[in-house]
N, C-alpha and C. Protein backbone atom coordinates (compact mmCIF):
# COMPACT_ATOMS: atom_id res chain seq x y z
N UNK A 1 122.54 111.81 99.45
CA UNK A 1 121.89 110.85 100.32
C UNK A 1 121.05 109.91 99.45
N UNK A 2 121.00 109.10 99.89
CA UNK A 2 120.13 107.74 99.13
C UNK A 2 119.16 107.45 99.90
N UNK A 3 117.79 107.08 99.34
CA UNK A 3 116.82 106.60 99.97
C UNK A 3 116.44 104.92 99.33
N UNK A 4 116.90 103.98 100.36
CA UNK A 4 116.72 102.43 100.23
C UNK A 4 115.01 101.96 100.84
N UNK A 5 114.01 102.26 99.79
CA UNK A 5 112.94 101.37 100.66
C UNK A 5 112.90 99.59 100.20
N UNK A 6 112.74 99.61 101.19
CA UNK A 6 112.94 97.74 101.24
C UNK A 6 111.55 97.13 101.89
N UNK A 7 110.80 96.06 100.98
CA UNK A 7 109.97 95.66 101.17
C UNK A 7 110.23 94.64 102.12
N UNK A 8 109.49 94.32 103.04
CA UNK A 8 109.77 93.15 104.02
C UNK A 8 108.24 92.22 104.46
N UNK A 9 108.20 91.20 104.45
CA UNK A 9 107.39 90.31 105.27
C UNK A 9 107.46 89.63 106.81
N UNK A 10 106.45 89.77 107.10
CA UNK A 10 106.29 89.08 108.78
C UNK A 10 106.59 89.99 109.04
N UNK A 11 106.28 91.27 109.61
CA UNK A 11 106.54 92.48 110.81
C UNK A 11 104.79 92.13 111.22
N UNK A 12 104.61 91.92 112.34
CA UNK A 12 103.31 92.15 112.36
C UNK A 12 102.90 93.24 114.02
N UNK A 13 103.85 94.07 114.06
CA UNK A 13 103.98 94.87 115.29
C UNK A 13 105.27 96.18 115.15
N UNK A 14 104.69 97.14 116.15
CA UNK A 14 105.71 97.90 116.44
C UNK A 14 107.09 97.26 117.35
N UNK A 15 107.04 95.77 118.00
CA UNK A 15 108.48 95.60 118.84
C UNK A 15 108.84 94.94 116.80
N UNK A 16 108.33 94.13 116.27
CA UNK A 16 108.66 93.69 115.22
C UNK A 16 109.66 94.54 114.18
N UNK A 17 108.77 96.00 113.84
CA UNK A 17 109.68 97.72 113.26
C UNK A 17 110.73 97.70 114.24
N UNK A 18 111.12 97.74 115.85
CA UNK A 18 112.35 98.04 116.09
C UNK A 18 113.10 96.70 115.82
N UNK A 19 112.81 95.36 115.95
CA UNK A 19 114.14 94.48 115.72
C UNK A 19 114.32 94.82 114.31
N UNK A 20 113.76 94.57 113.38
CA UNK A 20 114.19 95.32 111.73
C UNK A 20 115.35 96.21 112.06
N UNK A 21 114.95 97.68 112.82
CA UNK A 21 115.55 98.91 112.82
C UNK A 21 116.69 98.25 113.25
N UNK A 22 116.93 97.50 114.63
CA UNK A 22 118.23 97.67 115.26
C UNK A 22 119.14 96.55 114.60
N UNK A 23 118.43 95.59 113.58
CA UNK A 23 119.30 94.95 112.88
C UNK A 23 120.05 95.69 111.47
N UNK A 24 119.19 96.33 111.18
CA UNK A 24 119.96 97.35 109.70
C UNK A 24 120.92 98.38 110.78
N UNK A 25 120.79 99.24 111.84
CA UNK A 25 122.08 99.82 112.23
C UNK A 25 123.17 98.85 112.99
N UNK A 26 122.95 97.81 113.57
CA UNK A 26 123.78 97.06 114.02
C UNK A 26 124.95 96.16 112.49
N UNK A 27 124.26 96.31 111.17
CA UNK A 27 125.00 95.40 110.07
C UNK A 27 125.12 96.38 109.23
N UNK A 28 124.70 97.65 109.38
CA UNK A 28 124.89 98.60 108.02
C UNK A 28 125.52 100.08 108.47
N UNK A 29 125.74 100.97 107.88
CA UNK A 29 125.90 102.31 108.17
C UNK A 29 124.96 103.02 107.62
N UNK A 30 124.10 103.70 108.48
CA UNK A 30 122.82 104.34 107.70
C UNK A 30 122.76 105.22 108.50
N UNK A 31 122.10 106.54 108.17
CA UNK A 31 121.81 108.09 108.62
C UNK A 31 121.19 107.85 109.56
N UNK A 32 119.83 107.06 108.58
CA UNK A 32 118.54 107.16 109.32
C UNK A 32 117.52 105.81 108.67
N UNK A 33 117.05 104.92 109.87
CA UNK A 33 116.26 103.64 109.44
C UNK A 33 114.55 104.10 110.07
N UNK A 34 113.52 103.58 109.72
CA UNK A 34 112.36 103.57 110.15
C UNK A 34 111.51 102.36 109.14
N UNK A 35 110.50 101.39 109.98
CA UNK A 35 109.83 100.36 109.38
C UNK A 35 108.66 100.51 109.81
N UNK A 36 107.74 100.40 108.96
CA UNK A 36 106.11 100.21 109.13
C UNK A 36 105.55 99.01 108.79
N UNK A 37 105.30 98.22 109.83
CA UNK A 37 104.66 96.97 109.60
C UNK A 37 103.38 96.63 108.54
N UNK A 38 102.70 98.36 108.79
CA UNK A 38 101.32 97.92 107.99
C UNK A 38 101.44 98.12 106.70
N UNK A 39 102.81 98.79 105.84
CA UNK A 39 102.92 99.07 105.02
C UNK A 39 104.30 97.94 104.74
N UNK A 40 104.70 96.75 105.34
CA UNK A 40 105.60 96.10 105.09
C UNK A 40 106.53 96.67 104.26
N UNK A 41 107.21 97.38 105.10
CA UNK A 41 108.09 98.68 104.04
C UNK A 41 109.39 99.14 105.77
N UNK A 42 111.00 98.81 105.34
CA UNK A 42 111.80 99.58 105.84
C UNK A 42 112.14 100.72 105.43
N UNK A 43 112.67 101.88 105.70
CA UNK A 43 112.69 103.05 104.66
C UNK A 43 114.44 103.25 105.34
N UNK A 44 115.27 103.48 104.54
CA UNK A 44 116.84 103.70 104.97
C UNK A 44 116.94 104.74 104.36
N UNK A 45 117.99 105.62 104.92
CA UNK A 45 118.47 107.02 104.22
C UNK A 45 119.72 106.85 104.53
N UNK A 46 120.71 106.74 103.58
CA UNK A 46 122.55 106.25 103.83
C UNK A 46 123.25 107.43 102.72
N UNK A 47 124.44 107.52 103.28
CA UNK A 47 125.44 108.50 102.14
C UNK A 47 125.93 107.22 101.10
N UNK A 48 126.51 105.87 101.30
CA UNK A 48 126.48 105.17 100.17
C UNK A 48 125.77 104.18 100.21
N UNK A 49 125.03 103.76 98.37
CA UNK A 49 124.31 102.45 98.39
C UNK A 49 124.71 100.95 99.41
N UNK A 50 123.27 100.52 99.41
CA UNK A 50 123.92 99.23 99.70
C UNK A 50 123.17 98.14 98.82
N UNK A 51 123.86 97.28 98.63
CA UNK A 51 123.45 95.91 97.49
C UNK A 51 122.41 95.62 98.24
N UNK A 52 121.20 95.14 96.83
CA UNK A 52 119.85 94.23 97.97
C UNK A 52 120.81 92.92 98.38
N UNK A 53 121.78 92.03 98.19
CA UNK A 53 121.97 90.88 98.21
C UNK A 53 122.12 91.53 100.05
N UNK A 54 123.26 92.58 100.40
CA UNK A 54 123.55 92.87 101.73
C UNK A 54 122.27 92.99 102.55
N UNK A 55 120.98 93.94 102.25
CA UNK A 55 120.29 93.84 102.58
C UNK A 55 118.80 92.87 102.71
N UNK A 56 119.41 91.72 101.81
CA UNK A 56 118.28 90.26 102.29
C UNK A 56 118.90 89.93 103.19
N UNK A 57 120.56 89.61 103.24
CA UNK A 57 120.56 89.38 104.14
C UNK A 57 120.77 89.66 106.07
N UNK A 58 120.66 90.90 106.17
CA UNK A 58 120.40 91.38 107.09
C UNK A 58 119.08 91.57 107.69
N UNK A 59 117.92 91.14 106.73
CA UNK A 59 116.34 91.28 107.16
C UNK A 59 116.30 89.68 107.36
N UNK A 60 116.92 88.59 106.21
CA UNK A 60 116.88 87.13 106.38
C UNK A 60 117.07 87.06 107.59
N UNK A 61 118.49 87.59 108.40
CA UNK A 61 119.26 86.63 109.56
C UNK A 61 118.51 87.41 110.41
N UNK A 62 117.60 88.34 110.55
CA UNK A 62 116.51 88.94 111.63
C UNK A 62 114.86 88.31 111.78
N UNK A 63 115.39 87.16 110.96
CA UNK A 63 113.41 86.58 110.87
C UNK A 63 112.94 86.50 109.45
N UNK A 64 112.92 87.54 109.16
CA UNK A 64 112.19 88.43 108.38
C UNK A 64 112.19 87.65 106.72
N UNK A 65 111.60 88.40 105.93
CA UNK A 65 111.64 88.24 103.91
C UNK A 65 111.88 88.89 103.60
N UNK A 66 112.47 89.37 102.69
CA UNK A 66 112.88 90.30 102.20
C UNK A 66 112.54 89.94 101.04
N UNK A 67 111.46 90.82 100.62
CA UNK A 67 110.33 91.19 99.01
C UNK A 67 111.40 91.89 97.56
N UNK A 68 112.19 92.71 97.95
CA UNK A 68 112.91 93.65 97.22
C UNK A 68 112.87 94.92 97.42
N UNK A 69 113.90 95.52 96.61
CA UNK A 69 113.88 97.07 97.38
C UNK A 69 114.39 97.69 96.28
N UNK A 70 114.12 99.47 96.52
CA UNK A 70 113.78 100.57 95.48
C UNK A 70 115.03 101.40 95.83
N UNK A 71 115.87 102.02 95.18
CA UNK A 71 117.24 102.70 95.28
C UNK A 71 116.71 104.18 94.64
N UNK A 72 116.57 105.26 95.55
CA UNK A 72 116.33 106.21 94.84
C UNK A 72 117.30 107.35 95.80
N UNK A 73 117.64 108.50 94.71
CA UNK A 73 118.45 109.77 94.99
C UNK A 73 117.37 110.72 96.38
N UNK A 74 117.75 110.78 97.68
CA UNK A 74 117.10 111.53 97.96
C UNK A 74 117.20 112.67 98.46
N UNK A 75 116.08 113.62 97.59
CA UNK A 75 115.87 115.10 97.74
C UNK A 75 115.62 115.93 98.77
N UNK A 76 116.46 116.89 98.88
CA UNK A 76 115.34 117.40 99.89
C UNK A 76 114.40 118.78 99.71
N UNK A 77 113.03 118.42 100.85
CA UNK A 77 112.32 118.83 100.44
C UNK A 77 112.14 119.56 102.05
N UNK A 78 111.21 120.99 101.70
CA UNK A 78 110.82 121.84 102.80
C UNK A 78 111.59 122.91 103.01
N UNK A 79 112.32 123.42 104.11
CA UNK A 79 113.09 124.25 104.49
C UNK A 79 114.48 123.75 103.84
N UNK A 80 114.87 122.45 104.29
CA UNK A 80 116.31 122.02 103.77
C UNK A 80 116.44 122.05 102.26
N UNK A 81 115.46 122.10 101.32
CA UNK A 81 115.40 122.55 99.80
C UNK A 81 115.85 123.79 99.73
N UNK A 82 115.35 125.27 100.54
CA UNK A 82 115.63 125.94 100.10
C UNK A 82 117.09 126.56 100.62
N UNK A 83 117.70 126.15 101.66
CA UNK A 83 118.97 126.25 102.56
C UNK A 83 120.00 125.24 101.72
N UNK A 84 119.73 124.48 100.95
CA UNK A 84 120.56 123.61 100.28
C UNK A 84 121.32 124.65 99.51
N UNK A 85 123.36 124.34 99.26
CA UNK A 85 124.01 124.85 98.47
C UNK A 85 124.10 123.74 97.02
């Protein structure tokens, strides 16, 4: 699993976090999306990468800026760490 956080500008609300959300599952394939306005931050969890170029422009054609974004392997942690094969 991959964890895509993507910096974004102009969210200044929770209806603001769901148009973000329903524009990354409506243009992408992702597990799992969630956005925090106060932390101008989308957080994606996908089985394959996606290019920042794909993802400016899917935050562009929603309003939005798109700052840049962080590609990291993600772990898991808690119960699913230790149940992991």
């Amino acid at each position: 699993m991959i964890r895509i956080t993507v910096k974004v500008d102009g969210m200044m609300c929770g209806m603001c976090e769901a148009h973000v959300n329903d524009a990354v599952r409506k243009h992408l394939t992702v597990k799992r999306v969630t956005s925090n306005h106060k932390k101008k931050e989308t957080v994606i969890l996908t089985e394959q990468d996606i290019p920042d170029s794909r993802l400016e422009s899917v935050i562009t054609e929603s309003g939005y800026t798109f700052l840049g974004a962080t590609h990291e392997e993600d772990r898991p942690r808690g119960l699913k760490a230790l149940f992991k094969k």
